[in-house]
Protein backbone atom coordinates (compact mmCIF):
# COMPACT_ATOMS: atom_id res chain seq x y z
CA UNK A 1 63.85 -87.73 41.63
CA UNK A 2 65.29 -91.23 41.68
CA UNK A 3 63.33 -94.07 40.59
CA UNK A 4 63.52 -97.50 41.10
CA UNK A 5 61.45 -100.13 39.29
CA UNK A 6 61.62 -104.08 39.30
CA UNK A 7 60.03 -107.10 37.58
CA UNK A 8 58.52 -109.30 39.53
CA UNK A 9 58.70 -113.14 39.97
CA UNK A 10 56.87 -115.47 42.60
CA UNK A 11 60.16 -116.03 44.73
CA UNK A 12 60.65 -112.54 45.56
CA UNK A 13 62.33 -113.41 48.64
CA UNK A 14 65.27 -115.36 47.29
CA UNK A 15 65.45 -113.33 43.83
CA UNK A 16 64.98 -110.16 43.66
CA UNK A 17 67.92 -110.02 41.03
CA UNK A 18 68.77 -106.72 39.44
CA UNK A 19 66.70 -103.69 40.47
CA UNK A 20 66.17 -100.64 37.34
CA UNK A 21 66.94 -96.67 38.13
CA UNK A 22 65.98 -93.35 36.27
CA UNK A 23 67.43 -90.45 38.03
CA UNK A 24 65.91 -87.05 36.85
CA UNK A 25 67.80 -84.18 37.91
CA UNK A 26 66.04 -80.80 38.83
CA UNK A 27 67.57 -79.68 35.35
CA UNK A 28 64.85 -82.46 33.58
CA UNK A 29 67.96 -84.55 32.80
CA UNK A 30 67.45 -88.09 32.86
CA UNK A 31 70.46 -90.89 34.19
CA UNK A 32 69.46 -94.54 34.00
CA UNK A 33 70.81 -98.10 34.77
CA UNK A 34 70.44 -101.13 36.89
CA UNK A 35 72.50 -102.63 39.91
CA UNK A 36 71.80 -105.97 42.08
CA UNK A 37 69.44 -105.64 44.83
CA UNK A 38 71.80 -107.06 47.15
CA UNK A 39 74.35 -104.00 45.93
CA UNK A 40 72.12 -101.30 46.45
CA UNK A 41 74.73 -99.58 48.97
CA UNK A 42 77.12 -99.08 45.86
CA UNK A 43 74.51 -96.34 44.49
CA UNK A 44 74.74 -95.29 47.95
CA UNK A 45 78.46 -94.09 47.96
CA UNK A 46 78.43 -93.06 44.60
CA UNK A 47 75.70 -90.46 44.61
CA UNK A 48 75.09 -90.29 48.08
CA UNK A 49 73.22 -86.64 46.88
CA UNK A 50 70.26 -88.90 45.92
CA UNK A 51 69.44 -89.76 48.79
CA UNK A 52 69.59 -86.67 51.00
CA UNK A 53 65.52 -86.82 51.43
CA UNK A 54 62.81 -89.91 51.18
CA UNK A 55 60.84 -87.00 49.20
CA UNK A 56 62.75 -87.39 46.06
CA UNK A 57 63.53 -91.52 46.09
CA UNK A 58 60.73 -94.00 45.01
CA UNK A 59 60.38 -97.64 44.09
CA UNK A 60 57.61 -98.81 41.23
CA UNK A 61 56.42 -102.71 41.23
CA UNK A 62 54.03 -103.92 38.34
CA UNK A 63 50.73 -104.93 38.58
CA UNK A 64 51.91 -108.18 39.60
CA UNK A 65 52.47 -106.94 42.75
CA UNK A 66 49.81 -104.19 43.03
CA UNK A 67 45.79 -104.76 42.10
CA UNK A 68 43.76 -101.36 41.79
CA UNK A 69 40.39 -101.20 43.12
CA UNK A 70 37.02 -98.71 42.78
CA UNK A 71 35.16 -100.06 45.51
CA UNK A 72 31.65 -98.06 46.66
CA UNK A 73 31.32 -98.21 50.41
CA UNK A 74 28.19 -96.93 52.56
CA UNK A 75 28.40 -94.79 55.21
CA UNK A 76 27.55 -91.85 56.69
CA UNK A 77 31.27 -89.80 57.19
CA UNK A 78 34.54 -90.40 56.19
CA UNK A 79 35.48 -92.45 59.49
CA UNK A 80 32.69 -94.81 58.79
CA UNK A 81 34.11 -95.51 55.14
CA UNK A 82 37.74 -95.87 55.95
CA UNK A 83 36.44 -98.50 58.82
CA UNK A 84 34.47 -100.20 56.61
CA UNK A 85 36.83 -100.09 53.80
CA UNK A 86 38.99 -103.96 54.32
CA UNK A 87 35.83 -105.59 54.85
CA UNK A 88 34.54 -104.10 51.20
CA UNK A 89 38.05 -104.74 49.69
CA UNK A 90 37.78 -108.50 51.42
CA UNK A 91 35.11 -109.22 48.35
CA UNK A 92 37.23 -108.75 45.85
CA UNK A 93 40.57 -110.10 46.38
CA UNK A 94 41.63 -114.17 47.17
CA UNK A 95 44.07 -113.26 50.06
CA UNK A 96 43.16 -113.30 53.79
CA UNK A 97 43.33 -109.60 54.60
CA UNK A 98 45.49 -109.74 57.54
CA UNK A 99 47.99 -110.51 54.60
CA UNK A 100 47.38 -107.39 52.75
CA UNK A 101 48.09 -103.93 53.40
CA UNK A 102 45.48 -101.31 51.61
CA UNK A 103 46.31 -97.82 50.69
CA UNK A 104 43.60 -95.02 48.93
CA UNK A 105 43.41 -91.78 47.59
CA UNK A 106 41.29 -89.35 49.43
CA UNK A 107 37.72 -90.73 50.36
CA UNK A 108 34.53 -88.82 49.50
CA UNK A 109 31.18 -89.37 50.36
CA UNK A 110 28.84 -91.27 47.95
CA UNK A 111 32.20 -91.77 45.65
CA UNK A 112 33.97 -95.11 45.40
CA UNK A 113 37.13 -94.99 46.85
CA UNK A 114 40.22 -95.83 44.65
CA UNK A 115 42.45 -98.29 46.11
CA UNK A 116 45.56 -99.94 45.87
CA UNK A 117 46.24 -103.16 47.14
CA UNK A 118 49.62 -105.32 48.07
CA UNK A 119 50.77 -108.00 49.77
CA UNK A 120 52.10 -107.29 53.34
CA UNK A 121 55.06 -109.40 53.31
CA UNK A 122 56.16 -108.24 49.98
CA UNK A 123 55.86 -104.78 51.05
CA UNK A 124 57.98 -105.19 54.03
CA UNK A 125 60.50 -107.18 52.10
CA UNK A 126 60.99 -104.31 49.67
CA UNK A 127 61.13 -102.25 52.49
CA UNK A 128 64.06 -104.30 54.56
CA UNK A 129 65.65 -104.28 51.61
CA UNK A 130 65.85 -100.24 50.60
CA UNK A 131 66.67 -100.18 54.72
CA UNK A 132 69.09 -102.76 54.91
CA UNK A 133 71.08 -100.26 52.35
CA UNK A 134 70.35 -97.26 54.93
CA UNK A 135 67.65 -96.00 51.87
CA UNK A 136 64.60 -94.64 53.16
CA UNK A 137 61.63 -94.75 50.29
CA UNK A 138 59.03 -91.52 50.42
CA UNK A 139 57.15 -93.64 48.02
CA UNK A 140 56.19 -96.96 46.29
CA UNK A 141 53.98 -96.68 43.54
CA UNK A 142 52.73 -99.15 40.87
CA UNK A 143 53.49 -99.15 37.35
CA UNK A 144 49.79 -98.74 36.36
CA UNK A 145 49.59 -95.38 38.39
CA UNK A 146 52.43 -93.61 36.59
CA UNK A 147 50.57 -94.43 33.22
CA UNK A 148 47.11 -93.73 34.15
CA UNK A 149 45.38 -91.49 31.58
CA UNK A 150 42.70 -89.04 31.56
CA UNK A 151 39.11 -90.22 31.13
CA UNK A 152 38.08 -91.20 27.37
CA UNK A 153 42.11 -91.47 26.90
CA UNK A 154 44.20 -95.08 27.15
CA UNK A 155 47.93 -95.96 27.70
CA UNK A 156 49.38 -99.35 26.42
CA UNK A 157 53.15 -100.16 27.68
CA UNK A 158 54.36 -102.83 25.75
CA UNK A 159 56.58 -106.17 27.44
CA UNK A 160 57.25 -108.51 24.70
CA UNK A 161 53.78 -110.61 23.56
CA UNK A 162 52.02 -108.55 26.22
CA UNK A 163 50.55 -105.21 26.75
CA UNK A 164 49.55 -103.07 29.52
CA UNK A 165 46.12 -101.24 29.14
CA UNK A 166 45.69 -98.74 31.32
CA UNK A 167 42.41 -96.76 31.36
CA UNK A 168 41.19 -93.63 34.05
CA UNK A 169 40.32 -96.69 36.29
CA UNK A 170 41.17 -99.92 35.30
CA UNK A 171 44.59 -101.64 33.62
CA UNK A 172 44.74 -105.13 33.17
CA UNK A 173 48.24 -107.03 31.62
CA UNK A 174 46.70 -108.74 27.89
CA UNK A 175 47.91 -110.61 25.25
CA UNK A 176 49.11 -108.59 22.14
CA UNK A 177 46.87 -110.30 19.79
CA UNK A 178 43.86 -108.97 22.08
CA UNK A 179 44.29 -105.69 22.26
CA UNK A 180 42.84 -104.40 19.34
CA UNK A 181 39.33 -105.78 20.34
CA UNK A 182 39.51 -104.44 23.79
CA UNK A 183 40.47 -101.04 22.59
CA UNK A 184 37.93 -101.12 20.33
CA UNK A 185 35.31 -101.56 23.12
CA UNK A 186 36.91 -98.56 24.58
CA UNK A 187 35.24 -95.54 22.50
CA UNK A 188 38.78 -93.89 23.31
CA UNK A 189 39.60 -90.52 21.83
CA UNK A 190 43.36 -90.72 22.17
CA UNK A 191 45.95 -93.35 22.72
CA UNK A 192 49.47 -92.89 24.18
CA UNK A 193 51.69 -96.05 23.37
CA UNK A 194 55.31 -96.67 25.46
CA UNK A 195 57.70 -98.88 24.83
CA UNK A 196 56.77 -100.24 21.51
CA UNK A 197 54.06 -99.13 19.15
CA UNK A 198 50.75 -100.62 17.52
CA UNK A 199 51.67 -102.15 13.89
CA UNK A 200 49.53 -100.63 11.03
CA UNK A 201 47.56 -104.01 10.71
CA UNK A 202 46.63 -103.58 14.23
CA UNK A 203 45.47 -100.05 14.24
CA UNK A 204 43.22 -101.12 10.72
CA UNK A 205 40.99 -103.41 13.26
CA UNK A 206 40.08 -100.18 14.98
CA UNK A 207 36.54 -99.26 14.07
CA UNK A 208 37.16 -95.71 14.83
CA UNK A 209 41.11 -95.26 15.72
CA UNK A 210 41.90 -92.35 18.08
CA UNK A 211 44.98 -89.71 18.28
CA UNK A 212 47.89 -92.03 18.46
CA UNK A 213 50.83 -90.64 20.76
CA UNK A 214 53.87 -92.33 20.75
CA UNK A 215 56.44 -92.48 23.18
CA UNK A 216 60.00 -92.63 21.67
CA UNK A 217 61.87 -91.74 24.87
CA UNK A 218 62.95 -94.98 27.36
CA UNK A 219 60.17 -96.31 29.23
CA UNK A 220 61.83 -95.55 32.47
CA UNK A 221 63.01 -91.91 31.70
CA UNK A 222 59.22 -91.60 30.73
CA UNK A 223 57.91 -93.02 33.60
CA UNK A 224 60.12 -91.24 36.31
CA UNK A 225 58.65 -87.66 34.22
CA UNK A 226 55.08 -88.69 35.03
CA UNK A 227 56.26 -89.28 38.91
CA UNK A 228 57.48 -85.71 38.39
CA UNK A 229 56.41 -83.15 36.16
CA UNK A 230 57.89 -80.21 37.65
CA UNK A 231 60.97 -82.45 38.74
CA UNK A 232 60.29 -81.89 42.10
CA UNK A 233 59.76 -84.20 44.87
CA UNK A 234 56.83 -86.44 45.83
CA UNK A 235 55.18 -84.03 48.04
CA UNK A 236 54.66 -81.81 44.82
CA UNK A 237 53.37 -84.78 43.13
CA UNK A 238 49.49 -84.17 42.51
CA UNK A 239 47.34 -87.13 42.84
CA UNK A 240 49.90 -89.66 44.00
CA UNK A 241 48.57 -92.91 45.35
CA UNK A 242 51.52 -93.77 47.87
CA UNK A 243 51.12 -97.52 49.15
CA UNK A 244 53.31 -96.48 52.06
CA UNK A 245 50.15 -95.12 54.60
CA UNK A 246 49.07 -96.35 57.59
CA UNK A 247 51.72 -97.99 59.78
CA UNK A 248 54.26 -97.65 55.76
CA UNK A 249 53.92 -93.58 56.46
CA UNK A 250 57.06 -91.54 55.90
CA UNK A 251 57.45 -88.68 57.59
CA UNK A 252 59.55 -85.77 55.28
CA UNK A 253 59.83 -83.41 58.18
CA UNK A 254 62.09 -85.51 60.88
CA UNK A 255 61.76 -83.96 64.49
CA UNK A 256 64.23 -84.62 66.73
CA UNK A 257 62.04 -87.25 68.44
CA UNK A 258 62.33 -89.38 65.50
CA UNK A 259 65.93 -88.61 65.48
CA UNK A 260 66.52 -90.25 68.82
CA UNK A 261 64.10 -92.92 67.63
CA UNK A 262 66.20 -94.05 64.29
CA UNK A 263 69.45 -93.85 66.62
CA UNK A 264 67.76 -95.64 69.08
CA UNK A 265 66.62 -98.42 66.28
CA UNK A 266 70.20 -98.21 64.64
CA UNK A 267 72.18 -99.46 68.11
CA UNK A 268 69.30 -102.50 68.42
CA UNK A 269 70.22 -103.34 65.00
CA UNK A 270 73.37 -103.43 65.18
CA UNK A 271 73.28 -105.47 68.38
CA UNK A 272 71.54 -108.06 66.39
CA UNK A 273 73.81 -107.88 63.27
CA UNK A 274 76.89 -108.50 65.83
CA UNK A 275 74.99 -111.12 67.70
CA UNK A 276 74.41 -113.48 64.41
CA UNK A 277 77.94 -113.69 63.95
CA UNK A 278 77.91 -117.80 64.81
CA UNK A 279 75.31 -118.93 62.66
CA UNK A 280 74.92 -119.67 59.41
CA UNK A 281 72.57 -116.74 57.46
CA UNK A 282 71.49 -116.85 54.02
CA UNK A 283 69.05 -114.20 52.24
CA UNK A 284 68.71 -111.04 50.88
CA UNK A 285 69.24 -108.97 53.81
CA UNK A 286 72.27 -110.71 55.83
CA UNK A 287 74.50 -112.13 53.00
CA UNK A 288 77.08 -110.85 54.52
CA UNK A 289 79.95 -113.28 55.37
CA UNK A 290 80.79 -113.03 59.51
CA UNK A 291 84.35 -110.86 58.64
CA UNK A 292 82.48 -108.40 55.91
CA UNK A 293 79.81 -107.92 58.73
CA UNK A 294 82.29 -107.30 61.42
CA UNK A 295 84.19 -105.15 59.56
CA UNK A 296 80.88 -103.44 58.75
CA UNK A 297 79.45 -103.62 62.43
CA UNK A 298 82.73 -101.83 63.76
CA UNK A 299 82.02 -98.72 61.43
CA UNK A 300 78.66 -98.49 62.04
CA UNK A 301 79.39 -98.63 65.63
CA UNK A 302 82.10 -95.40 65.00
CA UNK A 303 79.60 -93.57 62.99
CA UNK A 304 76.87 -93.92 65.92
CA UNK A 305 79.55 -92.55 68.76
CA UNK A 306 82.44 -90.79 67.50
CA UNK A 307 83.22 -90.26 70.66
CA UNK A 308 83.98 -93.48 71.68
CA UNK A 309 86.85 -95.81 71.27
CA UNK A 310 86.38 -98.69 68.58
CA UNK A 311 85.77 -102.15 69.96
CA UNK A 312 88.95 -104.32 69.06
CA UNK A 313 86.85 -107.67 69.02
CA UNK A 314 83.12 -109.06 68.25
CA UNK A 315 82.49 -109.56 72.00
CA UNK A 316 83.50 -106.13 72.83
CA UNK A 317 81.62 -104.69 70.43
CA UNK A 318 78.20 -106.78 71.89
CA UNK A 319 79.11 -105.94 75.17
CA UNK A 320 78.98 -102.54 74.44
CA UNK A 321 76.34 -102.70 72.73
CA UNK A 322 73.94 -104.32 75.19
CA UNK A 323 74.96 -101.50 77.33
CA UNK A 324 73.51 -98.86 74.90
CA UNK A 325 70.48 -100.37 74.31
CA UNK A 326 69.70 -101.29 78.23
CA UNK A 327 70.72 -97.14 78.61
CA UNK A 328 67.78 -96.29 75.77
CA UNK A 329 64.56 -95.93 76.03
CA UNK A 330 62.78 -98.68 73.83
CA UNK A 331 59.36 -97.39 72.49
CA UNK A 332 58.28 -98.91 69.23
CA UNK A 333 57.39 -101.85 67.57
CA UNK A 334 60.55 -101.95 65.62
CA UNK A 335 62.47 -102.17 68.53
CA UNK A 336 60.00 -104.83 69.85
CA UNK A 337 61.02 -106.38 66.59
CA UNK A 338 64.94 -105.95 66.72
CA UNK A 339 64.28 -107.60 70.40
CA UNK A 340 62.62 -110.75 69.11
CA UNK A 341 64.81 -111.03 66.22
CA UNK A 342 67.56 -111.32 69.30
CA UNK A 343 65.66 -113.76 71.65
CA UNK A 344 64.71 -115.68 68.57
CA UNK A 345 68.39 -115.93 66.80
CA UNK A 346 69.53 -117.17 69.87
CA UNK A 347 67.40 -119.95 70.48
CA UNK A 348 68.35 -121.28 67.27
CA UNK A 349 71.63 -121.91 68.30
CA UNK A 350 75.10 -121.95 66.38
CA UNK A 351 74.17 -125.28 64.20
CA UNK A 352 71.60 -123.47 62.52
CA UNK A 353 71.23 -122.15 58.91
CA UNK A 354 69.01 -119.36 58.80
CA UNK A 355 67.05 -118.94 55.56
CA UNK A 356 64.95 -115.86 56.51
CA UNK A 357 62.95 -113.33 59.21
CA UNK A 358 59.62 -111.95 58.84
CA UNK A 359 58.24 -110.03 60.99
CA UNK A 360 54.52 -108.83 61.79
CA UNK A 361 54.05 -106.03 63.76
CA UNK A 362 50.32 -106.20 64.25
CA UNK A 363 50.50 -109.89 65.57
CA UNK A 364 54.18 -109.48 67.48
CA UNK A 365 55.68 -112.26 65.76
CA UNK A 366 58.40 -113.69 64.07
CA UNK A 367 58.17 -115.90 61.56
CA UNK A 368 61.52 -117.95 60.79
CA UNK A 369 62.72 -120.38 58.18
CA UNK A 370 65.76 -122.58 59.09
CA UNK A 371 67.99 -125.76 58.14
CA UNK A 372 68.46 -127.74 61.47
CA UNK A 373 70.17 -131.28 61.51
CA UNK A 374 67.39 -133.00 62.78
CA UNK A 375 63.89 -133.14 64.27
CA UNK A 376 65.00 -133.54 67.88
CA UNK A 377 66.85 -129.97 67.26
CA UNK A 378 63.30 -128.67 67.21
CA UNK A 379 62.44 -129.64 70.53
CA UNK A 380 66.09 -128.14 71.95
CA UNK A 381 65.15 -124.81 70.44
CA UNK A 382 61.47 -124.71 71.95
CA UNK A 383 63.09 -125.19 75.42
CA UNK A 384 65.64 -122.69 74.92
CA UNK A 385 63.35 -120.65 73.92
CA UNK A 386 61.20 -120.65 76.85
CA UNK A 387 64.56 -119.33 78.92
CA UNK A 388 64.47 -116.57 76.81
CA UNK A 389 60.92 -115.30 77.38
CA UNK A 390 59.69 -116.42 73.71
CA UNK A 391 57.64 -118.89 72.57
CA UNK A 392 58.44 -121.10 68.93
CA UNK A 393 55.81 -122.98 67.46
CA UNK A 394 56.98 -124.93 64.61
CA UNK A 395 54.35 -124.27 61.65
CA UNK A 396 55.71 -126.77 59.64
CA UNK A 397 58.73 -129.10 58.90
CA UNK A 398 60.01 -131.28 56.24
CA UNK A 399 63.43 -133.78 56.06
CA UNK A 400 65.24 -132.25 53.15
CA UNK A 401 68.38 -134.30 52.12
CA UNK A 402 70.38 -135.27 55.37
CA UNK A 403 68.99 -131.94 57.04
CA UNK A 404 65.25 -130.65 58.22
CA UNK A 405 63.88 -127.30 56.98
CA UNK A 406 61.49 -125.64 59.20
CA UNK A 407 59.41 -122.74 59.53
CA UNK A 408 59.33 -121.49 63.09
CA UNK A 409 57.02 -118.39 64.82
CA UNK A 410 58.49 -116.85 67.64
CA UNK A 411 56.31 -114.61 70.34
CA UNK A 412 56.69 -113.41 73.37
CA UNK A 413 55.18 -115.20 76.74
């Protein structure tokens, strides 16, 4: 089981920095360390064993990124509860909850549901990224989850002047010199404490203090035990609350349909990877510099048809390309999405610095942040657009220096 695990910060577009990993081995043995996000390919060719199966690789994010809910919904069957489910969740959260994406364990009637919650842009950025690096995730799980005790029981994980609470259904991140009080208010019969421990002064201010069970072992070679016991993989894992449902699903069994369909993805990719070549990209995902990604884009290209000779130049290699992707069928949203990444990169035009891509699936757009030379570039791009079969709105734009940032949203006509 490899496990990856990452602190958040509020720009987690621009800095997602240096992600944590716990390897356990189906021995129990436990291999840690870090590597930059941007680098995740170089734990790729090292143990390329790791990554065999989605089942066995996972990514945790802190309650930062993750809120847990209980929430009671009415209804008379399961269908009627899972469709009433985002407008009960709606209640209890500040975001608009197109901007969310909701996971839960199993729903029973008359129970409240358990919930996890997470922004939808962050999701799918973690998600381009693991990709990006040809990783597949079978799960992402908060931090909260793996620590979750049994009823009457807590777990405190400690980061620096803060703790981590964590009850049978509720965790909330506290101030050290408050935890006492709240565990007090508790009535808890035992108490398992990671990553630091409670001082002797602070365990006298319990009125009643329970079993204490301390954790000497690294938080993250604890943490990646409680994803799995039995060292297996996350379809052994009892319990799990996976935020990758819905739409996020992972499939462990491939068929050969979805065979065709990742092939069929991996040419449209490429296409656009080979096609971005003239303008300027910055970001997480296509860092690249254009003779790194050409070098790159030719031995993809070999590993996708072995059978074919490799293209000696860029334009060969596009050509090519178009001509695979006009020969296969085109099925899915992600394809859709590969597509309007296409139309929408090549409106821009060669003078333009692209910041970043999101894309929504639900709404079939593209949302695009880039550093143009002026505001009358805008209005070139919206009519080259319109040649393309897209539409760009600009959503906003600001003069920055000698240069204009703007965020664009490309759909189709």
């Amino acid at each position: 089981m490899l496990l990856f695990s990452h602190r958040s910060s509020a720009d987690f577009a621009s800095q997602a920095g240096r992600l944590q990993w716990c390897y356990l081995s189906e021995q129990g043995d436990v291999t840690s360390g870090e590597v930059e996000a941007e680098n995740l390919v170089s734990l790729v060719e090292q143990h390329p064993s790791w990554f065999e199966t989605p089942d066995r690789v996972a990514l945790m994010l802190t309650g930062e990124d993750i809120v847990h809910l209980n929430v009671s919904v009415p209804g008379r069957s399961i269908k009627s509860i899972r469709q009433a489910l985002p407008f009960a969740i709606e209640e209890f959260i500040t975001s608009d909850i197109d901007d969310v994406h909701i996971a839960h364990k199993a729903i029973r009637l008359n129970e409240p549901v358990h919930c996890a919650v997470i922004n939808r842009e962050r999701l799918e950025f973690w998600l381009g990224l693991f990709s990006y690096s040809s990783i597949t995730l079978g799960a992402v799980v908060s931090q909260a989850q793996l620590l979750r005790p049994e009823s009457g029981e807590a777990a405190l994980l400690f980061e620096g002047d803060q703790v981590l609470v964590v009850t049978e259904d509720q965790d909330a991140l506290v101030d050290r010199d408050t935890v006492p009080s709240i565990l007090d208010a508790l009535d808890l019969s035992s108490l398992t404490s990671v990553g630091g421990l409670l001082t002797d002064l602070e365990v006298s201010q319990l009125s009643a203090a329970p079993n204490l069970n301390n954790i000497e072992a690294p938080v993250g070679d604890y943490l990646v035990k409680r994803l799995s016991p039995t060292g297996g993989g996350l379809t052994s894992t009892p319990n799990l609350l996976n935020l990758l449902q819905g739409e996020f699903a992972v499939r462990f069994d491939e068929s050969s349909r979805d065979a065709l369909w990742r092939r069929t993805l991996g040419i449209a990719a490429l296409w656009f990877l080979a096609t971005i070549g003239g303008l300027s990209v910055q970001g997480i995902w296509l860092e690249n510099r254009t003779n790194q990604l050409d070098m790159k884009n030719f031995s993809t290209y070999q590993e996708l048809f072995p059978r074919d000779s490799v293209p000696v130049t860029a334009t060969q290699l596009q050509r090519r390309l178009a001509n695979k992707i006009s020969l296969t069928p085109i099925t899915d949203n992600n394809l859709s999405m590969v597509d309007l990444m296409l139309r929408t990169t090549n409106a821009l035009g060669s003078s333009s610095e692209l910041q970043s891509l999101r894309f929504r699936a639900k709404k079939m757009e593209l949302t695009a942040v880039v550093l143009i030379t002026d505001f009358e570039e805008l209005e070139a791009i919206k009519a080259r657009s319109q040649s393309m079969g897209i539409s760009v709105e600009v959503s906003d734009a600001i003069a920055e220096q000698n240069r204009v940032r703007a965020r664009l949203i490309g759909t189709y006509l």
